[in-house]
N, C-alpha and C. Protein backbone atom coordinates (compact mmCIF):
# COMPACT_ATOMS: atom_id res chain seq x y z
N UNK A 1 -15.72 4.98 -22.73
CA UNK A 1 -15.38 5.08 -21.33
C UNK A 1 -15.67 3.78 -20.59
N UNK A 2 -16.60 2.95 -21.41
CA UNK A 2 -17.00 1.89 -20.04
C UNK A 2 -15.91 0.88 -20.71
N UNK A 3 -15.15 0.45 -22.11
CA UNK A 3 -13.73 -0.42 -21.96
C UNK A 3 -12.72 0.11 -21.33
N UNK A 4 -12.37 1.75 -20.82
CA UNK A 4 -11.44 2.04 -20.09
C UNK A 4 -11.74 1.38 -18.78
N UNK A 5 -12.83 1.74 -18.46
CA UNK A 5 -13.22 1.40 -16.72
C UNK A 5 -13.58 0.32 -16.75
N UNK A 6 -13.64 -0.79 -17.36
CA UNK A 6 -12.81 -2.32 -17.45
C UNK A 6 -11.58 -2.41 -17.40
N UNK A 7 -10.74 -1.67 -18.18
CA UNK A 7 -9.50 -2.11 -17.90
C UNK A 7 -9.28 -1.63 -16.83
N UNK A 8 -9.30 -0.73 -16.23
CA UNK A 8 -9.04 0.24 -15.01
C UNK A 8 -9.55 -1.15 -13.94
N UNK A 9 -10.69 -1.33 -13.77
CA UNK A 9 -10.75 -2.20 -12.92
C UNK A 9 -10.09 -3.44 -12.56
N UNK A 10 -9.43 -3.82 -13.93
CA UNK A 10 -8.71 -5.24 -13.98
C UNK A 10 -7.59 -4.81 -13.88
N UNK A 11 -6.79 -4.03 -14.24
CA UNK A 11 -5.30 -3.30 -13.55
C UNK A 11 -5.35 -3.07 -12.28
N UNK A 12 -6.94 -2.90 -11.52
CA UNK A 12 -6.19 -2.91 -10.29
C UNK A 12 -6.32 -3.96 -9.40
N UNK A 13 -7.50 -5.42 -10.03
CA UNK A 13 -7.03 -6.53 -9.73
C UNK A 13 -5.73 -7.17 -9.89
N UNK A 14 -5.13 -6.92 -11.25
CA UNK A 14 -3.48 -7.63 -11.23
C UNK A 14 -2.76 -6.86 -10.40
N UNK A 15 -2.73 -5.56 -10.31
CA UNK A 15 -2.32 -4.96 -8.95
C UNK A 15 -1.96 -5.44 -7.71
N UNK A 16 -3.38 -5.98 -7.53
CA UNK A 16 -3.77 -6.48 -6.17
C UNK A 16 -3.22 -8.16 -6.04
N UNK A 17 -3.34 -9.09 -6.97
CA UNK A 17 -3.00 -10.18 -7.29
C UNK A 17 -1.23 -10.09 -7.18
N UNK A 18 -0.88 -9.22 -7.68
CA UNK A 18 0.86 -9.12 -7.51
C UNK A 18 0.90 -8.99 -6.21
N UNK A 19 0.40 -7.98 -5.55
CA UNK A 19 0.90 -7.58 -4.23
C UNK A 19 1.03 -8.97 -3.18
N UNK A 20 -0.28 -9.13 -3.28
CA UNK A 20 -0.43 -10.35 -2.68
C UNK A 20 0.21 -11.79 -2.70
N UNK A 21 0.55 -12.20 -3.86
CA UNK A 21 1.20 -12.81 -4.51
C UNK A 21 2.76 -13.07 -3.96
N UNK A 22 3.19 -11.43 -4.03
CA UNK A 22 4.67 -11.44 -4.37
C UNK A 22 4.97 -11.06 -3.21
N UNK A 23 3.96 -10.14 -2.04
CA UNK A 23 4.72 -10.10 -0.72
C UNK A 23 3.69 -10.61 0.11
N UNK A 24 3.64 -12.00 0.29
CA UNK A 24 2.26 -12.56 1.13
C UNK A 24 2.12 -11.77 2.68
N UNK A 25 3.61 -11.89 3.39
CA UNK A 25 3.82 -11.30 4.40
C UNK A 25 3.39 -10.10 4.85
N UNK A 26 3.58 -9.02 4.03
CA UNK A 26 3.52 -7.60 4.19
C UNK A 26 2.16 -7.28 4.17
N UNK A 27 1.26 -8.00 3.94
CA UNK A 27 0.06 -7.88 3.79
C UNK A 27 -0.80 -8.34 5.03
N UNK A 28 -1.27 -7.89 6.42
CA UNK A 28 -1.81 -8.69 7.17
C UNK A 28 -3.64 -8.47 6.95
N UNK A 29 -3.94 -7.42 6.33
CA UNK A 29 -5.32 -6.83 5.81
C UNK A 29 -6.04 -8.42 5.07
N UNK A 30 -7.04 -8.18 5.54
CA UNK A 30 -7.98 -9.30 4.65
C UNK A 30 -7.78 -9.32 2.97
N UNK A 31 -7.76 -10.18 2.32
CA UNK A 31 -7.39 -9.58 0.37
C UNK A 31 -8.84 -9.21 0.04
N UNK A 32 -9.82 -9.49 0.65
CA UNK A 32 -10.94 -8.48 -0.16
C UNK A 32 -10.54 -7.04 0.23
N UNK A 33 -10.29 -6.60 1.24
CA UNK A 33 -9.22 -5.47 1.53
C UNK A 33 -8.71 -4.92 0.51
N UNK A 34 -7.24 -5.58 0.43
CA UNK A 34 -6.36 -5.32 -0.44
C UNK A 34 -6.98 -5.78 -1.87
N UNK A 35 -7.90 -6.42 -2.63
CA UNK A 35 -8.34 -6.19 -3.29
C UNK A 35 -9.47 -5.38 -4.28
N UNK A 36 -10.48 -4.70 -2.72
CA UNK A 36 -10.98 -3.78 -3.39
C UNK A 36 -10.39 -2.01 -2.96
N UNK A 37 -9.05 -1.87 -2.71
CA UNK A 37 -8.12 -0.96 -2.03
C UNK A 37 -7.92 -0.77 -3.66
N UNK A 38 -7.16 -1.82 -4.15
CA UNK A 38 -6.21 -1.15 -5.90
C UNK A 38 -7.35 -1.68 -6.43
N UNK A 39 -8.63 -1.97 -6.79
CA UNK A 39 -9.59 -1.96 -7.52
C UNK A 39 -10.13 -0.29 -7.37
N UNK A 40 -10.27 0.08 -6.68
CA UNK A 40 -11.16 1.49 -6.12
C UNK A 40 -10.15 2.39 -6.69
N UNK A 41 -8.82 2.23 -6.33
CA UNK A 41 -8.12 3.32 -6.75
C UNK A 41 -7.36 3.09 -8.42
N UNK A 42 -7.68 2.27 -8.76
CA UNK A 42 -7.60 2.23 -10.42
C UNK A 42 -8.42 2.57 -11.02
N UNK A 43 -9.59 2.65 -10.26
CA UNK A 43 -10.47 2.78 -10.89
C UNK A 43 -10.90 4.75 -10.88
N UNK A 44 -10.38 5.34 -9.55
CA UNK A 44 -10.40 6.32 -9.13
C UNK A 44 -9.58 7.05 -10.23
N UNK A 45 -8.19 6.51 -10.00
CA UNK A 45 -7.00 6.82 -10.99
C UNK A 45 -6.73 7.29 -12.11
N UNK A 46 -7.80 6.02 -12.89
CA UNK A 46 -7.51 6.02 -14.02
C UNK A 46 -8.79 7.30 -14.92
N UNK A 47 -10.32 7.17 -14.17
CA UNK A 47 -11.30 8.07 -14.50
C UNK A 47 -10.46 9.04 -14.12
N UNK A 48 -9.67 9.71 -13.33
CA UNK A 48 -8.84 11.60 -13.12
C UNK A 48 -8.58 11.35 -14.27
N UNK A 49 -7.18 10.49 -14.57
CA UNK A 49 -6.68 10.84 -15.65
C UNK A 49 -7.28 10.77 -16.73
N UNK A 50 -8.20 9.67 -17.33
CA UNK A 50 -9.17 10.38 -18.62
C UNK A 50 -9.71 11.75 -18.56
N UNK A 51 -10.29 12.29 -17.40
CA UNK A 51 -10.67 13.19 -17.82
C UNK A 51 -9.75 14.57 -17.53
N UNK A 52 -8.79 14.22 -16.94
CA UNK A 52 -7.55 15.68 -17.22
C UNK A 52 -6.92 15.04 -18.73
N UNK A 53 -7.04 14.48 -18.97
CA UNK A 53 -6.40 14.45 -20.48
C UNK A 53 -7.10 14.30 -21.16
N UNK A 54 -8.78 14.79 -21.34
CA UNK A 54 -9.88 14.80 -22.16
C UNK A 54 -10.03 13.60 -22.73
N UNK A 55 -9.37 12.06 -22.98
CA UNK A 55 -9.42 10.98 -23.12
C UNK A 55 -9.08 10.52 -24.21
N UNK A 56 -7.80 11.89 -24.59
CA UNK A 56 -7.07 11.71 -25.77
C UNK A 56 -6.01 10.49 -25.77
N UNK A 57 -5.53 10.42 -24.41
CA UNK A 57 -4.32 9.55 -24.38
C UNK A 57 -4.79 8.39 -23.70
N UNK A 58 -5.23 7.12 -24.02
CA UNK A 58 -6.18 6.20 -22.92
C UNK A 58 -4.69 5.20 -22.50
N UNK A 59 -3.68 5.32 -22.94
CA UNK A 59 -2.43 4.15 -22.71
C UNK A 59 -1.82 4.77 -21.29
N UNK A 60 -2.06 6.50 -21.27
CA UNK A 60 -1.36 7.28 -19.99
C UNK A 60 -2.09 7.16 -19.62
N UNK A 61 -3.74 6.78 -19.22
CA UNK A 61 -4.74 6.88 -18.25
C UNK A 61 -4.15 5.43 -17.51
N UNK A 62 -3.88 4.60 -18.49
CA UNK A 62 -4.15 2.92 -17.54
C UNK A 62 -2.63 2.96 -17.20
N UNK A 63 -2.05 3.72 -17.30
CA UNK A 63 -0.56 3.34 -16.51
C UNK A 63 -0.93 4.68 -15.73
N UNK A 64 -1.40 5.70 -15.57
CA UNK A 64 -2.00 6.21 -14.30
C UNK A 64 -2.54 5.61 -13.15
N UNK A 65 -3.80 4.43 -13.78
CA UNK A 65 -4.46 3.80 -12.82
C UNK A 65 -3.71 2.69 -12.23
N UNK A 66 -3.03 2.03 -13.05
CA UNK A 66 -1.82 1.17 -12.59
C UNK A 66 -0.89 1.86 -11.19
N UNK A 67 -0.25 3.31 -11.85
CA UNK A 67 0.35 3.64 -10.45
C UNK A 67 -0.27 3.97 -9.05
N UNK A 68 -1.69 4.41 -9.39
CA UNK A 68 -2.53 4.87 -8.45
C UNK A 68 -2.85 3.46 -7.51
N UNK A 69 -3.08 2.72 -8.19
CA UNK A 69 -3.29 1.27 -7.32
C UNK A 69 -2.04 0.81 -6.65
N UNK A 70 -0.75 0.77 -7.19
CA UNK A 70 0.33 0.31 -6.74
C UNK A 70 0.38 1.02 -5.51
N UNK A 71 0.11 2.63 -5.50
CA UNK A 71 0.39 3.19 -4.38
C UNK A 71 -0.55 3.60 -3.05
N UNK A 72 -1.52 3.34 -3.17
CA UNK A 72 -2.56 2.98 -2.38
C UNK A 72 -2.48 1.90 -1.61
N UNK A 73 -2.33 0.30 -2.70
CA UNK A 73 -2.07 -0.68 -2.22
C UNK A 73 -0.95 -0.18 -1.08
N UNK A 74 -0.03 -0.06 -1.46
CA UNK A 74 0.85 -0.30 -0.85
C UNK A 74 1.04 0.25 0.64
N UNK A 75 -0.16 1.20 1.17
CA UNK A 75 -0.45 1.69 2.44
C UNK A 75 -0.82 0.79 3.03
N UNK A 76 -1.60 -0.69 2.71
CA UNK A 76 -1.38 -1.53 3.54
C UNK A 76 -0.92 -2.43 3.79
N UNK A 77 0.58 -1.99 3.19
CA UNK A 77 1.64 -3.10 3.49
C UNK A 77 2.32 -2.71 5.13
N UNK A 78 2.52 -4.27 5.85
CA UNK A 78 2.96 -3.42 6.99
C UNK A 78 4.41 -4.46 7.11
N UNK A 79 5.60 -4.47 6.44
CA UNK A 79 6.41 -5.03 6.41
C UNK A 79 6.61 -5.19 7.90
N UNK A 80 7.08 -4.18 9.00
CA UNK A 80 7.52 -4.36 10.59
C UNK A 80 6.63 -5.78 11.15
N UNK A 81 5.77 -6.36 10.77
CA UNK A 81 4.54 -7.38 11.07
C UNK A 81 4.63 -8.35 10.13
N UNK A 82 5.79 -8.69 9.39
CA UNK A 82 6.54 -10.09 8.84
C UNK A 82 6.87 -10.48 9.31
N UNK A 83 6.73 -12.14 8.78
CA UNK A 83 7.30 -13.03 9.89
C UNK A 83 8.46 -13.01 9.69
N UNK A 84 9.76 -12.93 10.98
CA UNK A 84 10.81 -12.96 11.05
C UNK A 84 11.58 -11.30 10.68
N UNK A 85 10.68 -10.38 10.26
CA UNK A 85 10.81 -8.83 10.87
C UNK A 85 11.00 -8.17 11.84
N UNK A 86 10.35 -8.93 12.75
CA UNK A 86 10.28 -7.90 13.88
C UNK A 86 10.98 -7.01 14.25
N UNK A 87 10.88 -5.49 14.76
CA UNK A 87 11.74 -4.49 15.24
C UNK A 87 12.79 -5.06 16.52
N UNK A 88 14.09 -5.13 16.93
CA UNK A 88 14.60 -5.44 17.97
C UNK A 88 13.70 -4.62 19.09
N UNK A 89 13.63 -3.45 19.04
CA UNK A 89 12.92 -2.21 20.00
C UNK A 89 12.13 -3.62 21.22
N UNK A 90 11.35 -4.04 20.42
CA UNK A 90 9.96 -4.90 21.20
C UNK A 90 10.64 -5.91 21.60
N UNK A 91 9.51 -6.01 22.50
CA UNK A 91 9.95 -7.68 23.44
C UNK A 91 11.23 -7.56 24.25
N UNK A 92 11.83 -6.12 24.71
CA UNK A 92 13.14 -6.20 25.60
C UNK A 92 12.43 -5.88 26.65
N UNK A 93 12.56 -6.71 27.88
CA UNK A 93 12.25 -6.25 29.23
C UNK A 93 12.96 -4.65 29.73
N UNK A 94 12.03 -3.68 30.59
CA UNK A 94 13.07 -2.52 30.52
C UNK A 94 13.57 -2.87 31.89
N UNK A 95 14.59 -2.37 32.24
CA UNK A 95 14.86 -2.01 33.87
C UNK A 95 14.08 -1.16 34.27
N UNK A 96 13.78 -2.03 35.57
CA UNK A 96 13.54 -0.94 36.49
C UNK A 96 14.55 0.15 37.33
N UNK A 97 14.01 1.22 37.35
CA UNK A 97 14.92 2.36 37.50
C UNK A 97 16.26 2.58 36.57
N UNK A 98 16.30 2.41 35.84
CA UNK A 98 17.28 2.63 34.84
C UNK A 98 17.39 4.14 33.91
N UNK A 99 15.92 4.36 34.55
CA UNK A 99 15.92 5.79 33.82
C UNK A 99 16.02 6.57 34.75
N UNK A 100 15.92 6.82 36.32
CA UNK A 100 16.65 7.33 37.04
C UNK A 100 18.17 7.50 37.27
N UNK A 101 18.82 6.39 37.08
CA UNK A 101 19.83 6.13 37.38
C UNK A 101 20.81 7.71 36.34
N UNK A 102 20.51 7.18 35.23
CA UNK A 102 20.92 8.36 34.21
C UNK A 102 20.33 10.12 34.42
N UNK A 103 21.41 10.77 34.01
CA UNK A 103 21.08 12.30 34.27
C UNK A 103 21.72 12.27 33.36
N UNK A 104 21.16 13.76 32.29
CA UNK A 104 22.37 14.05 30.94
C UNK A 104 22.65 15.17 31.40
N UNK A 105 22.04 16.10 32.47
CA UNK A 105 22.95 17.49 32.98
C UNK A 105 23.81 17.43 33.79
N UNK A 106 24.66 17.76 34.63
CA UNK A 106 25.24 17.46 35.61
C UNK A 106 24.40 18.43 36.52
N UNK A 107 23.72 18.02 37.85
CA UNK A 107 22.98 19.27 38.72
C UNK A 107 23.96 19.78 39.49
């Protein structure tokens, strides 16, 4: 159990190393953040799955902990907060009274 939960831990550093890596942007979280985010949950991940599979299958545990990190990580991706993302929605001045002006019933 303690070479699984080595690898488990280092799957969810390369995890974390890809994310970071490959979408610098999407990431505004500190990387000790995002690095102990898919460390914790590979590590979380991958111990469920050894022990729902009694620790017969250790190749489905680390591609367990692999997905478990990918998807964790990935809660703190905040793509809308890339540079050159931004939502149109923001930054439009509204009118004033413009939402008076409109009625959708006829009274």
């Amino acid at each position: 159990m303690l070479v699984e939960s080595i690898v488990f831990a280092l799957v969810g550093l390369v995890a974390a190393a890809a994310a970071l890596l490959g979408l610098p942007g999407y990431f505004r979280a500190s990387r000790p953040l995002v690095a102990g985010t898919a460390t914790a949950a590979a590590l979380l991940g991958g111990v469920l799955a050894h022990f729902c599979l009694d620790g017969r299958h250790p190749v489905v545990a680390v591609a367990f902990s692999a997905l478990a990190a990918g998807v964790l990580t990935s809660l703190l991706a905040r793509p809308d907060l890339a540079a050159g993302r931004a939502p149109a929605h923001r930054h439009h001045p509204h009118r004033a009274g413009a939402h008076r002006a409109r009625r959708h019933r006829p009274v």
